[in-house]
N, C-alpha and C. Protein backbone atom coordinates (compact mmCIF):
# COMPACT_ATOMS: atom_id res chain seq x y z
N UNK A 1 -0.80 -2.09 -2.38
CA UNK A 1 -0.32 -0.81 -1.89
C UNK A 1 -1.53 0.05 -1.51
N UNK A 2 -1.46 0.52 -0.10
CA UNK A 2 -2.30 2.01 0.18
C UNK A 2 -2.11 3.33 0.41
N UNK A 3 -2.68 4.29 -0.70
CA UNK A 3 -2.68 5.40 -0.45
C UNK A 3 -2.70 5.95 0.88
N UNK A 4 -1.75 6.65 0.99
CA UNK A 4 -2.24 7.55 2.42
C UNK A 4 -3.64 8.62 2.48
N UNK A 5 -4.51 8.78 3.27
CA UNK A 5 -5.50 9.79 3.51
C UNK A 5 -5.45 11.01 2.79
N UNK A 6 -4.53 11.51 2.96
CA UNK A 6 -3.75 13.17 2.39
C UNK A 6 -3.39 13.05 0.75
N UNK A 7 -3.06 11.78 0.21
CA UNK A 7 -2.88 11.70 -0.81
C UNK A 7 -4.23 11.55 -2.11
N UNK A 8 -4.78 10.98 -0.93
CA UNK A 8 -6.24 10.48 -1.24
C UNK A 8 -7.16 11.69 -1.33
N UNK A 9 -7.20 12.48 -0.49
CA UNK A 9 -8.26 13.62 -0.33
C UNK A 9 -7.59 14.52 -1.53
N UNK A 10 -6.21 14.31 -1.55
CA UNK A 10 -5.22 15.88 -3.09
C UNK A 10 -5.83 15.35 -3.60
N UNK A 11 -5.81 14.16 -4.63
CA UNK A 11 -6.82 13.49 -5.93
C UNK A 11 -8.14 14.01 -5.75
N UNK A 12 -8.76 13.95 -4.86
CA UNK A 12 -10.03 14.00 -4.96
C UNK A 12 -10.46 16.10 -4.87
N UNK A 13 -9.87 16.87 -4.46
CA UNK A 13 -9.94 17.73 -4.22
C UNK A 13 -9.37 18.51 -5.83
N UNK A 14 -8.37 17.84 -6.34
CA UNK A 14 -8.07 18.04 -7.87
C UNK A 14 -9.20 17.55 -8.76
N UNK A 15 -9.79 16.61 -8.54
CA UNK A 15 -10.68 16.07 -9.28
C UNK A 15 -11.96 17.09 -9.67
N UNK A 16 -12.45 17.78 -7.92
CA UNK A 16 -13.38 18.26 -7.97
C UNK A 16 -13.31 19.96 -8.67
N UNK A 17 -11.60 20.49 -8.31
CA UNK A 17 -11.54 21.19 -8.93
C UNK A 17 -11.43 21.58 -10.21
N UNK A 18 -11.48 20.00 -11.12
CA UNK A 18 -11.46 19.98 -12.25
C UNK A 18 -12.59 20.17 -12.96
N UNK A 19 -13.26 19.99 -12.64
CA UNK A 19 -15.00 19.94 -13.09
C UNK A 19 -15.50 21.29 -12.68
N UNK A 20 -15.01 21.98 -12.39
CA UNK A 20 -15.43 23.50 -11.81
C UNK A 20 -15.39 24.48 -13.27
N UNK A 21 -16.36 25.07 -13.40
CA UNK A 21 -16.31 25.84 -15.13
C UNK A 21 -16.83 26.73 -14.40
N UNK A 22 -18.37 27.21 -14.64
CA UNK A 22 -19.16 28.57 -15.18
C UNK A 22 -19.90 28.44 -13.42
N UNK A 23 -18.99 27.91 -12.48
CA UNK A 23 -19.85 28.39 -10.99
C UNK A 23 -18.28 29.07 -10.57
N UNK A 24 -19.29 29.68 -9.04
CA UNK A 24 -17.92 30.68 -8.90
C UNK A 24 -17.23 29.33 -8.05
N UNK A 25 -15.54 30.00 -7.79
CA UNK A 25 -14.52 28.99 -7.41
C UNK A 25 -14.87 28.72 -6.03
N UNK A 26 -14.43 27.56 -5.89
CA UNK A 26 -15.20 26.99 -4.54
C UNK A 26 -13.88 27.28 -3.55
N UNK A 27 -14.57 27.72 -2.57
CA UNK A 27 -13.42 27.94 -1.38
C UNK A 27 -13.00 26.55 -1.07
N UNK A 28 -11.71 26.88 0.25
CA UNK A 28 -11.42 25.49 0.76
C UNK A 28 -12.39 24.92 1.76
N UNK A 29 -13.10 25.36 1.88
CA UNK A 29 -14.35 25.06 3.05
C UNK A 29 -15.48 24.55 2.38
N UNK A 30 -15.60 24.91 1.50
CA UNK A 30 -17.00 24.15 0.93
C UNK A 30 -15.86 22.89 -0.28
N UNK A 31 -14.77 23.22 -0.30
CA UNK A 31 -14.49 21.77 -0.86
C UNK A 31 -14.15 20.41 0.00
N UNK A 32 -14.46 21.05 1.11
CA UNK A 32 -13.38 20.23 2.60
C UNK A 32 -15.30 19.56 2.88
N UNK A 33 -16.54 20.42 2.62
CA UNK A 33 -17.89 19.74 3.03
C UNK A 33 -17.86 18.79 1.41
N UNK A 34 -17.92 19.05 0.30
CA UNK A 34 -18.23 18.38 -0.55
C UNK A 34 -17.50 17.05 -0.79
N UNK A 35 -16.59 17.33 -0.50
CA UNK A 35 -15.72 16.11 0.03
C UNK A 35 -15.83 15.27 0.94
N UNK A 36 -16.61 15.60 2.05
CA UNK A 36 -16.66 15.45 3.00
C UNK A 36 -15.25 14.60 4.42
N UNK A 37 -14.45 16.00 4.27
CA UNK A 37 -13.24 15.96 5.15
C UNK A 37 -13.20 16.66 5.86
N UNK A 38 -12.68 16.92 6.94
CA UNK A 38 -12.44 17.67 7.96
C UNK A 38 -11.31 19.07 7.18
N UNK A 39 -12.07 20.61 7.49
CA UNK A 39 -11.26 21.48 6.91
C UNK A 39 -10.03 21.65 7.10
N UNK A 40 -9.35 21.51 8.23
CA UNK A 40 -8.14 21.44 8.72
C UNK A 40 -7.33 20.31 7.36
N UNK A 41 -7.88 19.13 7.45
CA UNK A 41 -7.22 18.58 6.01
C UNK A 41 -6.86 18.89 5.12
N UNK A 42 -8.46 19.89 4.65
CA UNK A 42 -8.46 20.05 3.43
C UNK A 42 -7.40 21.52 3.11
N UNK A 43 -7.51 22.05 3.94
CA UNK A 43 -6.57 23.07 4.21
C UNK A 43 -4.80 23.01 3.74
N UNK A 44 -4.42 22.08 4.13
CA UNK A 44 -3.52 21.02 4.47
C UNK A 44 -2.83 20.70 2.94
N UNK A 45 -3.85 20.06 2.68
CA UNK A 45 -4.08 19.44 1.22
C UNK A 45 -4.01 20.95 0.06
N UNK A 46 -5.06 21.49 0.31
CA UNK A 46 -4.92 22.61 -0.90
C UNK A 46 -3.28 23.12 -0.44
N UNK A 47 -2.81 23.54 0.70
CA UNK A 47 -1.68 24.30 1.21
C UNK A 47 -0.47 23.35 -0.11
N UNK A 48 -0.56 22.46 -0.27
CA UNK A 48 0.53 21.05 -0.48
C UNK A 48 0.47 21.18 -2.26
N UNK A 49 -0.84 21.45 -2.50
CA UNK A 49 -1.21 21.12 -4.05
C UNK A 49 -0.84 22.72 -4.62
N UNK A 50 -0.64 24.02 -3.69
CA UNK A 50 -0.86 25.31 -4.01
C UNK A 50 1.26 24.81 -4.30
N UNK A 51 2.11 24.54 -3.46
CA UNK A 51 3.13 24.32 -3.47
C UNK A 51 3.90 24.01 -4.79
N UNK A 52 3.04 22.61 -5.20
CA UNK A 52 3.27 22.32 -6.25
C UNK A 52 2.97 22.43 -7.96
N UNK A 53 2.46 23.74 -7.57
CA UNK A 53 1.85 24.44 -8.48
C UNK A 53 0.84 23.77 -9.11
N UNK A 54 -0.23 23.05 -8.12
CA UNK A 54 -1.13 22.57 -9.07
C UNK A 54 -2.62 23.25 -9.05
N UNK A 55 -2.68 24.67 -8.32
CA UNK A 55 -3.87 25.12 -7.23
C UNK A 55 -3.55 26.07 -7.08
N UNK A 56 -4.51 26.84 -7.52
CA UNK A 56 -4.22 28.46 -7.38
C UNK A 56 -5.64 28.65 -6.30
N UNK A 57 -4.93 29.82 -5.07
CA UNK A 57 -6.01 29.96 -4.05
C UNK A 57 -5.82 31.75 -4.34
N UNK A 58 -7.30 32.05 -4.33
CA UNK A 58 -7.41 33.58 -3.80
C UNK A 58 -7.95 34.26 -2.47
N UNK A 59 -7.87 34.91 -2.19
CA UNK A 59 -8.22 35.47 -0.71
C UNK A 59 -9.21 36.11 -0.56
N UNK A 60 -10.51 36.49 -0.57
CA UNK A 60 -11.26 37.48 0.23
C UNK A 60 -12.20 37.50 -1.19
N UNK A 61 -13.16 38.59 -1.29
CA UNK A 61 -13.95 38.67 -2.23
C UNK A 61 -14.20 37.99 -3.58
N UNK A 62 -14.68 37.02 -3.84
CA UNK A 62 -14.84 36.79 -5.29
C UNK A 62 -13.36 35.68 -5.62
N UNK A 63 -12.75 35.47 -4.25
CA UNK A 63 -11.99 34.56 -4.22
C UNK A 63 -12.09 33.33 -4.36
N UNK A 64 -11.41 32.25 -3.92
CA UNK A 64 -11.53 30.59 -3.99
C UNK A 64 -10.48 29.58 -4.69
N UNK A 65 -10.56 28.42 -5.06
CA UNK A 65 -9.48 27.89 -5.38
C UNK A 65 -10.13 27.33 -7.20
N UNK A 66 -8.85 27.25 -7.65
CA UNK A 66 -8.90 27.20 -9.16
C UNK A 66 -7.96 25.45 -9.56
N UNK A 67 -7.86 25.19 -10.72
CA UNK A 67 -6.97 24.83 -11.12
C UNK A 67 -5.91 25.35 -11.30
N UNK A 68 -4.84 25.16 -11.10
CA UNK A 68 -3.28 26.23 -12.07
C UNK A 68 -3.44 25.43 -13.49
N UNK A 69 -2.77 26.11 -14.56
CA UNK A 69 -2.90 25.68 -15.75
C UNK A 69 -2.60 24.33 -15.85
N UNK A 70 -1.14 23.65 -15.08
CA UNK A 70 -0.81 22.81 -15.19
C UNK A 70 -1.49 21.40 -14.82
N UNK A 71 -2.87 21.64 -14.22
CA UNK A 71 -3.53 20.91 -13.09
C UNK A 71 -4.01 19.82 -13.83
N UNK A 72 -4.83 20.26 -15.20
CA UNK A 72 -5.46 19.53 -15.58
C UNK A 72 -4.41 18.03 -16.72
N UNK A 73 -3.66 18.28 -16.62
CA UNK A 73 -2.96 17.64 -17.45
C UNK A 73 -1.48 16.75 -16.93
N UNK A 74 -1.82 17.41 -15.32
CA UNK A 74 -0.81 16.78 -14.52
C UNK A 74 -0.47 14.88 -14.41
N UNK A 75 0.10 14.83 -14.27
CA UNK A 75 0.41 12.95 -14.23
C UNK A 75 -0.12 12.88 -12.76
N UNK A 76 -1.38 11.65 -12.85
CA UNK A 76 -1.44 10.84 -11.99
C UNK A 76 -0.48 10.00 -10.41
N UNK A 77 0.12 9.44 -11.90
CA UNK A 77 1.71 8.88 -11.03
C UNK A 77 2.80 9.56 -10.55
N UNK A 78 2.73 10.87 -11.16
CA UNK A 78 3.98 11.83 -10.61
C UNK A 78 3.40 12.25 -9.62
N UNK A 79 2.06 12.49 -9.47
CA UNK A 79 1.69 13.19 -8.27
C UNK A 79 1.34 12.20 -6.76
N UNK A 80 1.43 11.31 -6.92
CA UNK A 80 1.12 10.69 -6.27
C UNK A 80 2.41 9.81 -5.55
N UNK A 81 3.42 9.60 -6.54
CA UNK A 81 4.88 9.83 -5.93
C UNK A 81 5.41 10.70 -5.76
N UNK A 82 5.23 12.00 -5.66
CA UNK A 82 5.24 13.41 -4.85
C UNK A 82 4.53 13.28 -3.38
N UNK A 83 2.94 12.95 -3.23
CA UNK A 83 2.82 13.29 -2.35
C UNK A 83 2.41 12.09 -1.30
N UNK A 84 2.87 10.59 -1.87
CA UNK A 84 3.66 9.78 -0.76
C UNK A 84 4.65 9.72 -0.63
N UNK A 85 5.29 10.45 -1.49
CA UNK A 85 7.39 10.43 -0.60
C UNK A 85 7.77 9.58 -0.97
N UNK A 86 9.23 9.48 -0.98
CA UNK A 86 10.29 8.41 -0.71
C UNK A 86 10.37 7.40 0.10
N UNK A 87 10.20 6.26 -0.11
CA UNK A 87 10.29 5.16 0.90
C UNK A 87 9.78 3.88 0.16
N UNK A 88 9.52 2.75 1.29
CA UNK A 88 9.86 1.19 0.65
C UNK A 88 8.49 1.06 1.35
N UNK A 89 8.08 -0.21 0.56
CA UNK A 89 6.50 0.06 1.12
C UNK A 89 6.58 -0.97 2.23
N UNK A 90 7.83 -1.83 3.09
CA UNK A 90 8.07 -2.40 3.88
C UNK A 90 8.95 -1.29 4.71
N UNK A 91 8.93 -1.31 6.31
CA UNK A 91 10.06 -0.61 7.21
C UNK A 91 10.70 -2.38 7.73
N UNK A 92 12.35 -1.88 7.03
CA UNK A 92 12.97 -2.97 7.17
C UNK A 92 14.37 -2.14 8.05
N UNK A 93 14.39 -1.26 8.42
CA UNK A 93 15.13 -0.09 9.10
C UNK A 93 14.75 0.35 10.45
N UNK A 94 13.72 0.01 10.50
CA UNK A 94 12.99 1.10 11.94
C UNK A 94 13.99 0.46 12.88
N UNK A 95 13.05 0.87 14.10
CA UNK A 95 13.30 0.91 15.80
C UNK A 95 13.78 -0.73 15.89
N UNK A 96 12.99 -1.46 15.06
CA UNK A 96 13.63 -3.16 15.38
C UNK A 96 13.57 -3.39 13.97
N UNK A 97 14.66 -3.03 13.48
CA UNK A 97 15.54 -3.71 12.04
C UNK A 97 15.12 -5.23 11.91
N UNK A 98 14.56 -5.66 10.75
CA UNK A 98 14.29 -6.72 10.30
C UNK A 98 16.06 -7.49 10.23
N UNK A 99 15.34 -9.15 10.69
CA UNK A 99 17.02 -9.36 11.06
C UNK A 99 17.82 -9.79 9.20
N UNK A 100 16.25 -10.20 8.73
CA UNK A 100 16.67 -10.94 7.30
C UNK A 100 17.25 -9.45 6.50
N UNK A 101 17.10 -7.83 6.53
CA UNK A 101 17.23 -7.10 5.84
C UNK A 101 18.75 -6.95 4.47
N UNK A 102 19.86 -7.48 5.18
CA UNK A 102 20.63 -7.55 4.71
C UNK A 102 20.82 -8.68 3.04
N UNK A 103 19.95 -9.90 3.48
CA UNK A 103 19.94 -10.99 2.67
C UNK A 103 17.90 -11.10 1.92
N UNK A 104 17.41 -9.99 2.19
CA UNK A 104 16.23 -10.35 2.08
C UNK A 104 15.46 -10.14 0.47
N UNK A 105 14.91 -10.49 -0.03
CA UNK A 105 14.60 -10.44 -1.62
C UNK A 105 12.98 -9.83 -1.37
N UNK A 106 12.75 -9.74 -0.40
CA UNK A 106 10.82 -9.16 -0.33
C UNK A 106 11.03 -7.69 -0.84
N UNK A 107 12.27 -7.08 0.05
CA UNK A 107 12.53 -5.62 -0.37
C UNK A 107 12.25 -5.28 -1.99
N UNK A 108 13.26 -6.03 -2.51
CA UNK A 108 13.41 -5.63 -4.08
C UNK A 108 12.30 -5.99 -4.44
N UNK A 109 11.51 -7.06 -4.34
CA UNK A 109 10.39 -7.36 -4.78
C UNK A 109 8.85 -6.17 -5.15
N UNK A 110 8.67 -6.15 -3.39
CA UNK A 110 7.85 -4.92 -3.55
C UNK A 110 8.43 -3.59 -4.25
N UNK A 111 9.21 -3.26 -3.82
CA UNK A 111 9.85 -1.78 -4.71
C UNK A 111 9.45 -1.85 -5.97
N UNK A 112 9.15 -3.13 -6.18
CA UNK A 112 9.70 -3.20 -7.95
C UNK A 112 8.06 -3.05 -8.50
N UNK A 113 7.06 -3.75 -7.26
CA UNK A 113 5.70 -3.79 -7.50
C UNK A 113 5.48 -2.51 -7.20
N UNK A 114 5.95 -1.72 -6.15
CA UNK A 114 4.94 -0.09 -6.22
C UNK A 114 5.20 0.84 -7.93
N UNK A 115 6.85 0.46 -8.02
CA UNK A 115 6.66 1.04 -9.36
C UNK A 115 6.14 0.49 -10.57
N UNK A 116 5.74 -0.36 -10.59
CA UNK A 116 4.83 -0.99 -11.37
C UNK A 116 3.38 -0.25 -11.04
N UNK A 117 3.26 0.19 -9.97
CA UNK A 117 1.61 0.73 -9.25
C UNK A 117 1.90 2.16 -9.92
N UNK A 118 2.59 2.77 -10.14
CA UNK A 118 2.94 4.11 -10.12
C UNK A 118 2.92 3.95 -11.30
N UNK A 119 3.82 3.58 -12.42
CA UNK A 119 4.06 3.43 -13.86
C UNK A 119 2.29 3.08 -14.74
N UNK A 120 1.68 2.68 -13.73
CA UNK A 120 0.20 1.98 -14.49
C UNK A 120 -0.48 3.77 -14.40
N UNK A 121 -0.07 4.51 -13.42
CA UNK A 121 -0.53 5.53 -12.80
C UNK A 121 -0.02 6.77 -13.73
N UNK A 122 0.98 6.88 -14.59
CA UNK A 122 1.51 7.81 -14.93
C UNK A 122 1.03 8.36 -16.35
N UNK A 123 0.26 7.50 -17.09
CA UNK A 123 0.02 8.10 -18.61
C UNK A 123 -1.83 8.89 -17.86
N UNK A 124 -1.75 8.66 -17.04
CA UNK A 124 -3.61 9.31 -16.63
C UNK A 124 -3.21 10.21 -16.00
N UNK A 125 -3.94 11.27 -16.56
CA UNK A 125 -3.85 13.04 -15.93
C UNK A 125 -5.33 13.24 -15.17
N UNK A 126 -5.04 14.36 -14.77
CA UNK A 126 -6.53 14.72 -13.66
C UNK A 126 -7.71 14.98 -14.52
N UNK A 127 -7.31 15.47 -15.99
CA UNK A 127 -8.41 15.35 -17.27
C UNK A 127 -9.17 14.30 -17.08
N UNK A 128 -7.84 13.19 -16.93
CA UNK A 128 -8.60 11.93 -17.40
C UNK A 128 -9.64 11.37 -16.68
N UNK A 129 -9.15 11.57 -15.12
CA UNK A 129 -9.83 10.97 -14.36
C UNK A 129 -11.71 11.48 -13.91
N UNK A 130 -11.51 13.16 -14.36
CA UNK A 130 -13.04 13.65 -14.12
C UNK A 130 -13.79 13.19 -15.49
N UNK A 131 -13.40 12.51 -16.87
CA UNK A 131 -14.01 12.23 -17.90
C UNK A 131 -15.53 11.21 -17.69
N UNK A 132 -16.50 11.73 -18.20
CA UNK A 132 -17.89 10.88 -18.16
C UNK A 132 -17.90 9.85 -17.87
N UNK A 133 -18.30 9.26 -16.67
CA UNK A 133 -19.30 9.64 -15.68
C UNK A 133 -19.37 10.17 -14.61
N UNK A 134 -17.85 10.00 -13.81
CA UNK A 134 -17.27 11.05 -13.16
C UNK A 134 -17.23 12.57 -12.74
N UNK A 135 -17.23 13.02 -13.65
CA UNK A 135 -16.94 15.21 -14.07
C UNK A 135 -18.62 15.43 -13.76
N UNK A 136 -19.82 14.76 -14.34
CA UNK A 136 -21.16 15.16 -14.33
C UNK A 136 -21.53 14.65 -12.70
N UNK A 137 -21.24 13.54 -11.99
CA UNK A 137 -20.78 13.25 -10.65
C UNK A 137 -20.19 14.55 -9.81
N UNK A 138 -19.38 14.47 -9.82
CA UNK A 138 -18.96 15.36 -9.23
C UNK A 138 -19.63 16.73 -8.95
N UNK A 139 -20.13 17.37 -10.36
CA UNK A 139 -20.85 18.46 -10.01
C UNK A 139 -21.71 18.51 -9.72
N UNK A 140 -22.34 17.11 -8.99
CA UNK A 140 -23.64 17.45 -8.63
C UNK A 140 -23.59 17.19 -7.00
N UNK A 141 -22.04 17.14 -6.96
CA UNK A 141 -22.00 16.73 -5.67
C UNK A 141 -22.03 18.17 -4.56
N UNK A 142 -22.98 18.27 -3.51
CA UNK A 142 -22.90 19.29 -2.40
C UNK A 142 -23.22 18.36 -0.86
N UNK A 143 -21.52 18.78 -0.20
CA UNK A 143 -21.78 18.07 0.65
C UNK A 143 -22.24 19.16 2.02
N UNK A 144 -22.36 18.77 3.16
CA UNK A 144 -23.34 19.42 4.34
C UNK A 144 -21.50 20.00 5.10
N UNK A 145 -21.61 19.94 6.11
CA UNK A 145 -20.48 20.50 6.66
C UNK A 145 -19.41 20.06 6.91
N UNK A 146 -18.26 19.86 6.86
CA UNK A 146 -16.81 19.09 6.55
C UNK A 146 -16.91 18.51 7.75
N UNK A 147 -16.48 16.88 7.71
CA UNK A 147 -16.52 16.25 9.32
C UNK A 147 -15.67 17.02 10.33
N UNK A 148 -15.89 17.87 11.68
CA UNK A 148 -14.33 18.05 12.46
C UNK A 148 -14.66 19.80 12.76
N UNK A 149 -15.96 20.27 12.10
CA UNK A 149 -16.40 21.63 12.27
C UNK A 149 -16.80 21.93 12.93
């Protein structure tokens, strides 16, 4: 199974905001360079994570983005079946319907393997994931200007 881009950059943009203590809060622009993503993404991404209450953004002076309380302790796997959606990790429906769909056993198969991908995913919180060697990584990370600027 592959993550989508967007799903990929929320983790990583939670990650970095996890490791954030005693510097001031990093805007979405210098998390979109440290990351090194295009801001429009990252934009995108914080907009998606602010939704789900995992990201608190402030505006103008002395502003920037935070954790929300809930951030650090959030499930892995819930979030990540949040923000790939509903669906089968085969299109057996589209524009040219698979002809086997009706009689086919791959369907149930994989379904059964993403939640298996997700379930391995669900006891690890965003705590977990910035824990040593990671969290000291991260903060030393400063990236140059977000690709797309």
């Amino acid at each position: 199974m592959r993550l989508t881009r967007f799903t990929d950059v929320a983790l990583r943009v939670l990650m970095r905001l996890a490791v954030v203590e005693n510097e001031d809060p990093p805007t979405t622009r210098e998390v979109a360079a440290a990351m090194q993503v295009p801001y429009s993404h990252a934009a995108k991404v914080v907009a998606r994570l602010q939704h789900l209450g995992l990201v608190e953004a402030r505006r103008g002076r002395g502003g920037g983005l935070a954790l929300a309380p809930g951030g650090p302790t959030a499930s892995v796997g819930g979030l990540v079946r949040e923000l790939e959606g509903p669906g089968d990790v085969v299109e057996c429906e589209g524009a040219t319907p698979c002809p086997l769909r009706s009689a086919c056993r791959l369907r149930g198969a994989l379904r059964e393997a993403a939640e298996a991908f997700y379930a391995t995913l669900d006891p690890i919180t965003v705590a977990e994931l910035v824990a040593s060697p990671t969290g000291p990584l991260l903060i030393g990370i400063s990236g140059g200007p977000p690709p797309g600027d």
